[in-house]
Protein backbone atom coordinates (compact mmCIF):
# COMPACT_ATOMS: atom_id res chain seq x y z
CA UNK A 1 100.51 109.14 64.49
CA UNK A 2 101.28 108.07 68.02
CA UNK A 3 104.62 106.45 68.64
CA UNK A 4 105.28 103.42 69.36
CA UNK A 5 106.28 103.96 73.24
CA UNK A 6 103.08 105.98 73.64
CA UNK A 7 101.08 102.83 72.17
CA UNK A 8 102.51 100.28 73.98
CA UNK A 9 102.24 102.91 77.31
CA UNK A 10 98.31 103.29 76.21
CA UNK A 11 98.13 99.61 76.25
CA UNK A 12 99.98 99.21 79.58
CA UNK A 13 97.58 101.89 81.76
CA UNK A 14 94.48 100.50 80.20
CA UNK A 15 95.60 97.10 81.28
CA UNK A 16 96.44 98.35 84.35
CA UNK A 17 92.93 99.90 84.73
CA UNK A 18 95.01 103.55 85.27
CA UNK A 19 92.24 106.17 84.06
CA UNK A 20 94.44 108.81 84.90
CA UNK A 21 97.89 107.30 83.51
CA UNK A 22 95.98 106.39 80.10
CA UNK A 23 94.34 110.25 80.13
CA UNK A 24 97.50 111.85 80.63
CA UNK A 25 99.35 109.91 78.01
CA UNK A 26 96.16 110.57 75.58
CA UNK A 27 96.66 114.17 75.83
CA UNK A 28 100.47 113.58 74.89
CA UNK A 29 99.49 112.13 71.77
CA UNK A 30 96.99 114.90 71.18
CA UNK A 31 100.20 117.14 71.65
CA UNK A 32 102.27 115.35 69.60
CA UNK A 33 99.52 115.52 66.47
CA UNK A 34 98.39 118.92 66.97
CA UNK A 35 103.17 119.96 66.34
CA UNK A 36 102.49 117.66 63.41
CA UNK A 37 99.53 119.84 62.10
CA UNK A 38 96.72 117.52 62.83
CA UNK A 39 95.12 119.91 64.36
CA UNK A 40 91.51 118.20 64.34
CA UNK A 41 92.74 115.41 65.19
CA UNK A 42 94.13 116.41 68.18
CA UNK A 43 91.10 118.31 69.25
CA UNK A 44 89.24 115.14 68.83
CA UNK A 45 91.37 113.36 71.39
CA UNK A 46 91.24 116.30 73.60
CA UNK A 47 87.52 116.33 73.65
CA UNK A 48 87.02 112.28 74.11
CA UNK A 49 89.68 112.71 76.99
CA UNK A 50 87.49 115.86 78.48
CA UNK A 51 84.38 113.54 78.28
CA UNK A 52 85.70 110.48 79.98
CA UNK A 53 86.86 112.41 82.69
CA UNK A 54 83.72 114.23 83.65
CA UNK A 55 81.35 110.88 83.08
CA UNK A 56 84.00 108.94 85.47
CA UNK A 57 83.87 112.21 87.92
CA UNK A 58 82.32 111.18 91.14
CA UNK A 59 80.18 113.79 92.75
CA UNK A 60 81.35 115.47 95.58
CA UNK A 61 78.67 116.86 98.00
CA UNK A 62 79.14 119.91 100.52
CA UNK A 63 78.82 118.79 103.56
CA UNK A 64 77.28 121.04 106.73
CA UNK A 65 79.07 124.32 107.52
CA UNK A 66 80.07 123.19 110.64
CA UNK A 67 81.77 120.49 109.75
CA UNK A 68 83.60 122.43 106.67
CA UNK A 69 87.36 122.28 106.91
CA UNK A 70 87.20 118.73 109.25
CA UNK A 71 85.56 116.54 106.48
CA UNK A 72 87.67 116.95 103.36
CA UNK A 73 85.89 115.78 100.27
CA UNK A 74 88.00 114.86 97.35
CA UNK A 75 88.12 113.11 93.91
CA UNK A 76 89.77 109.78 94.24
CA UNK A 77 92.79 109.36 91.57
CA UNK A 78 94.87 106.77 92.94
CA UNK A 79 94.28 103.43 90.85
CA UNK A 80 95.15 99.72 92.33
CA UNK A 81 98.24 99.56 90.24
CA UNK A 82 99.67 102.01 92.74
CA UNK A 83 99.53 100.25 96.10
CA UNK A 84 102.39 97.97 96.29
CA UNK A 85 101.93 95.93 99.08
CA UNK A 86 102.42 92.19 100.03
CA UNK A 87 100.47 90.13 97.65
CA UNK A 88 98.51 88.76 100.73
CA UNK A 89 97.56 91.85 101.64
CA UNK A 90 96.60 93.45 97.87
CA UNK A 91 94.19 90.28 98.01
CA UNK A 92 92.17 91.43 101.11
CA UNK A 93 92.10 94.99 99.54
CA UNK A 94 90.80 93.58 96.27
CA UNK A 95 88.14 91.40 98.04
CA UNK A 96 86.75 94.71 99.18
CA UNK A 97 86.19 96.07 96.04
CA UNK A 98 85.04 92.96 94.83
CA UNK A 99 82.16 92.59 97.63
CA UNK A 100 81.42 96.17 96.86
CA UNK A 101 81.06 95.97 93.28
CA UNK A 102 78.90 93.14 93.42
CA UNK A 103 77.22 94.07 96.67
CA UNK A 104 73.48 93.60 95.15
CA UNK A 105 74.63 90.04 94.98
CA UNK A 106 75.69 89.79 98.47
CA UNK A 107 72.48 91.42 99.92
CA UNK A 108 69.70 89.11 97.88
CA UNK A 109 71.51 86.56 99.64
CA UNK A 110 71.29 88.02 103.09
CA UNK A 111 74.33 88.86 103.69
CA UNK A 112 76.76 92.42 103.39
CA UNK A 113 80.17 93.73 101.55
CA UNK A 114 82.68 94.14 104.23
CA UNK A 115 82.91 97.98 105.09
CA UNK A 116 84.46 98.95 108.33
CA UNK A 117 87.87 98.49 107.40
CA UNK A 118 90.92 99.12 110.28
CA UNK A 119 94.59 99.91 108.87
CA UNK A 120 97.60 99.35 111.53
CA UNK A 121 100.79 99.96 110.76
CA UNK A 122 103.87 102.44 110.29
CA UNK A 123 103.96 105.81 108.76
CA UNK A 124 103.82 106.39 105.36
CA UNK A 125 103.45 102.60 104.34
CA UNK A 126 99.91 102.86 102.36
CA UNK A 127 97.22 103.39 104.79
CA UNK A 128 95.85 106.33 103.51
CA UNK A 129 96.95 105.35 99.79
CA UNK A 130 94.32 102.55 100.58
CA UNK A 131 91.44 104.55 101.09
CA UNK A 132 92.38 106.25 98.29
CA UNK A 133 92.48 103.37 95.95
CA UNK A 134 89.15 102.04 97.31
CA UNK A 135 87.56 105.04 96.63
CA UNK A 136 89.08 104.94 93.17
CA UNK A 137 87.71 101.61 92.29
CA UNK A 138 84.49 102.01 93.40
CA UNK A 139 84.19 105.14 91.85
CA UNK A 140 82.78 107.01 94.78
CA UNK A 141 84.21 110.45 96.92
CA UNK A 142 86.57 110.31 99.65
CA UNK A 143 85.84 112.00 102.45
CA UNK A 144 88.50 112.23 105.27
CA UNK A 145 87.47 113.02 108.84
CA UNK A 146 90.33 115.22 110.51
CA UNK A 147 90.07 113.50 113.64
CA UNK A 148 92.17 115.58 115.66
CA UNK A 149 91.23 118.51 114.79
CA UNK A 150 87.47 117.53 115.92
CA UNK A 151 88.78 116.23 119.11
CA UNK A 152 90.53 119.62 120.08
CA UNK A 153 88.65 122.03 118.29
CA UNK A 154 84.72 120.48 120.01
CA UNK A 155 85.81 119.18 122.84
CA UNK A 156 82.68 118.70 124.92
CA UNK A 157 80.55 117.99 121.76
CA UNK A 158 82.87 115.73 119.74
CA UNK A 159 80.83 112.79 120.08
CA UNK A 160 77.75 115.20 118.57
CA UNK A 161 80.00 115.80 115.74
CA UNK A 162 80.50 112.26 114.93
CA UNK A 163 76.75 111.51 115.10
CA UNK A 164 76.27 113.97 112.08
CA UNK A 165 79.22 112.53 110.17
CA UNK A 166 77.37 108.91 110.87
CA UNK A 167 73.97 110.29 109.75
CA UNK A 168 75.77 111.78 106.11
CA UNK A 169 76.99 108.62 105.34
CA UNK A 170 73.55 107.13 104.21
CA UNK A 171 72.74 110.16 102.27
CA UNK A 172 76.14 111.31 100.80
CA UNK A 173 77.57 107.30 100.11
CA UNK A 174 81.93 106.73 100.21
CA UNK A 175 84.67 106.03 101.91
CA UNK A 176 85.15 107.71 104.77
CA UNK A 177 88.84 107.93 106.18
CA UNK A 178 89.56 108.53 109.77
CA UNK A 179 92.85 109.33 110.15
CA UNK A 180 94.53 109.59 113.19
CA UNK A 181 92.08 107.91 114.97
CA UNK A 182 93.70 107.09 117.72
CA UNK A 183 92.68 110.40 118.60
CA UNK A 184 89.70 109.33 119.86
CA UNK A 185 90.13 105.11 119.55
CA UNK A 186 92.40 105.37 122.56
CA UNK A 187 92.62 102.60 125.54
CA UNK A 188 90.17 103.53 127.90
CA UNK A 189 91.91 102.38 130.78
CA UNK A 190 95.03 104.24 130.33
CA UNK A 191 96.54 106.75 132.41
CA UNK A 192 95.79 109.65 130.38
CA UNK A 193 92.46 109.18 129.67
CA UNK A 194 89.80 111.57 130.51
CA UNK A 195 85.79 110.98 131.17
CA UNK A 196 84.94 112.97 127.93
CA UNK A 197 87.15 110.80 125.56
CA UNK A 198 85.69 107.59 127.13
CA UNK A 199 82.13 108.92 126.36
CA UNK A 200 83.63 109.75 122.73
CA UNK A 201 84.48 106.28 122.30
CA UNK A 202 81.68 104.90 123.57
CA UNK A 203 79.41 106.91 121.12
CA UNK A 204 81.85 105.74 118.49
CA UNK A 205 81.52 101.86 119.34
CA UNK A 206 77.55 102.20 119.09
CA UNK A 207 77.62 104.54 115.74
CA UNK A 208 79.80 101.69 113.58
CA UNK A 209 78.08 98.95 115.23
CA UNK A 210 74.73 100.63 114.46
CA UNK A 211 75.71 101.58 111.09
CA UNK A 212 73.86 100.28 108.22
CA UNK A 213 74.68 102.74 105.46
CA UNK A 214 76.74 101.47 101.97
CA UNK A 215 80.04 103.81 102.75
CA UNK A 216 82.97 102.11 103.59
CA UNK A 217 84.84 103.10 107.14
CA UNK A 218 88.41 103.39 106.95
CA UNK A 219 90.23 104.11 110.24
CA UNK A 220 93.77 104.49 110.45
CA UNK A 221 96.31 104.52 112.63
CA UNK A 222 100.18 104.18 113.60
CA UNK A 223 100.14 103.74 116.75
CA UNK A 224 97.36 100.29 117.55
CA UNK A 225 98.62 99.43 120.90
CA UNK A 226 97.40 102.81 121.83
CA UNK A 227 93.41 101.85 120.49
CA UNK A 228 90.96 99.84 122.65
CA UNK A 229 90.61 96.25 122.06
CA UNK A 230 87.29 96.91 122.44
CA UNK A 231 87.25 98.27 118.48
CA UNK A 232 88.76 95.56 117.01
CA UNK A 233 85.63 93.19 117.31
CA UNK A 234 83.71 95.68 115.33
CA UNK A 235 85.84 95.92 111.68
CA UNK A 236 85.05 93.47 109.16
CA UNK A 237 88.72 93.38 108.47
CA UNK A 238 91.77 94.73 110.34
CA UNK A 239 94.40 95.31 107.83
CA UNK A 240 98.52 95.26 108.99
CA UNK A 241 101.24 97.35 107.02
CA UNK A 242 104.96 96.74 106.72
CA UNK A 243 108.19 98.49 105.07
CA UNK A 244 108.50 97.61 101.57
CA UNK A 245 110.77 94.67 101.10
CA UNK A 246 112.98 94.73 98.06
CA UNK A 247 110.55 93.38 95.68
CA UNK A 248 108.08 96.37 97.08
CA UNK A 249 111.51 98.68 96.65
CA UNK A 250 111.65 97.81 93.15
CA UNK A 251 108.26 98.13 92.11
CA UNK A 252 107.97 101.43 93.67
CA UNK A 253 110.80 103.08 92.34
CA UNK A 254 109.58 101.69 88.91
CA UNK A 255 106.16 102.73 89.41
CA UNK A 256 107.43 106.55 89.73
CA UNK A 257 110.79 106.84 87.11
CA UNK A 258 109.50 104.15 84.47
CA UNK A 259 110.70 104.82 81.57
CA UNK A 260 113.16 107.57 82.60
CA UNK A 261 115.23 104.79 84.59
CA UNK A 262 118.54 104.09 82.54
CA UNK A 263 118.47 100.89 80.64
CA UNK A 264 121.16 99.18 83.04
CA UNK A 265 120.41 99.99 86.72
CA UNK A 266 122.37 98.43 89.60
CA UNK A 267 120.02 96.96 91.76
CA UNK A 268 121.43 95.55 94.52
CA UNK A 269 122.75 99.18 95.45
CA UNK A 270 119.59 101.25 95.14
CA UNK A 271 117.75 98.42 97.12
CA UNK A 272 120.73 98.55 99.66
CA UNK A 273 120.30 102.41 100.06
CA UNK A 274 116.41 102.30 100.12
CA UNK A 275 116.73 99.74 102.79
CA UNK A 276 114.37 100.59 106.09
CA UNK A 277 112.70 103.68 104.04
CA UNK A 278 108.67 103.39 103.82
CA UNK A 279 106.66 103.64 100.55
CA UNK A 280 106.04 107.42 101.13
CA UNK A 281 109.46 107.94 101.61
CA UNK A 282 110.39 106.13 98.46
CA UNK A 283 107.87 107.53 96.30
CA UNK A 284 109.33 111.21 97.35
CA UNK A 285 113.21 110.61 96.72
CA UNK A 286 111.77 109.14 93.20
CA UNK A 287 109.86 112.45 92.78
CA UNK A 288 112.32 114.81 93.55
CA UNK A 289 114.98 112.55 91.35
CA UNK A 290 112.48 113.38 88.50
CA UNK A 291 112.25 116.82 88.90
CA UNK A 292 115.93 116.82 88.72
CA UNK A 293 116.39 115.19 85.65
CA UNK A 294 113.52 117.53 84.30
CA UNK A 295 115.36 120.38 85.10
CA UNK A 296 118.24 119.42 84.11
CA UNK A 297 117.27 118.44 80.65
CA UNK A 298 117.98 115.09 80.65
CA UNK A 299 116.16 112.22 79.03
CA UNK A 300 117.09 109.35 81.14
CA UNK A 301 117.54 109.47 85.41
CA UNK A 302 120.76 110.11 86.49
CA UNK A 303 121.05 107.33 89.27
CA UNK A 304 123.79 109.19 91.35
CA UNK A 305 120.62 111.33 92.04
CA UNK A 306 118.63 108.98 93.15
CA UNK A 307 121.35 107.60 95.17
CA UNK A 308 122.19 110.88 96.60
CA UNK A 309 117.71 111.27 96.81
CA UNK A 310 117.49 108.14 99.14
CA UNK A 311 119.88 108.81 101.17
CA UNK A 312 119.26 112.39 102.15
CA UNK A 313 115.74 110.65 102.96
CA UNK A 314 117.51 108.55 105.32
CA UNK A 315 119.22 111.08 106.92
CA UNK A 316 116.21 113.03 107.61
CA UNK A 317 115.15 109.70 109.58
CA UNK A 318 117.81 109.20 111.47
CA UNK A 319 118.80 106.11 109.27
């Protein structure tokens, strides 16, 4: 039978409404009964794990082969219990889900789920994980528009481009991710500028305010002074992202190592030395930690690692 750790771990992801998480620790069990002998048994869970999977899959459309290879469609994996952000913040994320999920509701009533979404902030502090998440718990693709790349690769006809991303999204529904997009959400009075990127931004501004479609636009970016005030007025929500503080610190670095932390961990010290780093940067000293202790055949995290992890993170920052 199962052990009690994977049990309680079962439990913990299903609470957690972690599909993946509660998969992956299903198979283990099926591993674990199959070195006992029960090999039926473990076939069984196998299977049931199989089948789950493929009736939660989302379908993922091509899309036209001109726009192959700058609209990546993907299977969302990322559940809610992932994004650790400010409480204030997970609560306008959740109310988007919310209006989604019940946006039959909304629309008998006259009125619409919130769907052009705008995330501000710093690198690698969850913008993208978002989108991610949202796609997740909606159950619906992600597609993500390489912004950039349309901007220098059709220059001249980048504004064309975006009219046939606009037109897919009422006949291949999800969230759509613009990343980088001050790529083409730039200030139109600065410096810089050019008459083609103002006509690009233009013909942006009148596709999302035109839009009636059920996909959700996401549009990220680091850098918001850089964007046009103009675009602001046209998101349902604009959503700001910070550094983790240490309560952020702590859940992250338990979200990754978990069990594998040692049963007494000091802290104050790992907080002190992941002080300043974003989420991303977190969630990649925890990884490599892991592998680490992996390779080294260890059952538990050796926390000089992860000391030595976060700090060679900070160093590659300038910190």
């Amino acid at each position: 039978m199962a052990t009690a750790d994977q049990i309680k771990s079962l439990i913990r992801s299903h609470t957690n409404e972690n599909s993946e998480q509660f998969y992956t620790i299903a198979l283990q069990v099926a591993a674990h009964e199959a070195r006992l002998g029960h090999g039926a048994l473990a076939h069984d869970i196998k299977a049931l794990v199989d089948r789950a999977r493929k009736e939660n899959r989302p379908v993922i459309l091509q899309f036209p082969n001109e726009l192959q290879g700058f609209v990546l469609s993907e299977e969302p994996t990322t559940p809610r219990s992932a994004l650790v952000v400010p409480p204030a913040l997970a609560d306008r994320v959740d109310r988007v889900v919310k209006e989604h999920r019940q946006k039959d509701k909304l629309k008998s009533h006259g009125l619409a789920p919130r769907r052009r979404i705008m995330a501000v902030g710093p690198p690698g502090t969850g913008k993208t994980m978002t989108a991610h998440v949202l796609a997740h718990e909606l159950r619906t693709p992600l597609h993500t528009i390489q912004v950039d790349r349309i901007v220098t690769k059709f220059m001249g006809e980048t504004a064309a481009k975006l009219r046939q991303i606009f037109d897919l999204m009422y006949d291949v529904p999800g969230v759509y991710l613009f990343d980088e997009f001050d790529a083409i959400g730039g200030a139109r009075t600065l410096d810089n500028d050019v008459g083609e990127m103002r006509r690009v931004l233009n013909a942006f501004l009148q596709f999302i305010e035109k839009d009636t479609s059920d996909s959700v636009i996401f549009c990220a970016t680091n850098s918001p002074e850089l964007l046009d005030q103009a675009l602001f007025r046209r998101y349902d929500d604009v959503l700001h992202y910070t550094l983790p503080d240490e309560i952020e610190r702590k859940r992250l670095i338990q979200n990754v190592l978990g069990s594998n932390l040692p049963k007494s961990v000091d802290w104050d010290e790992i907080l002190s030395r992941s002080e300043n780093l974003s989420h991303a940067e977190i969630d990649l000293a925890c990884r490599d930690t892991l592998k680490h202790t992996i390779l080294s055949g260890r059952e538990s995290v050796d926390l000089e690692t992860l000391r030595r992890m976060l700090d060679e993170r900070k160093s590659r920052l300038g910190s």
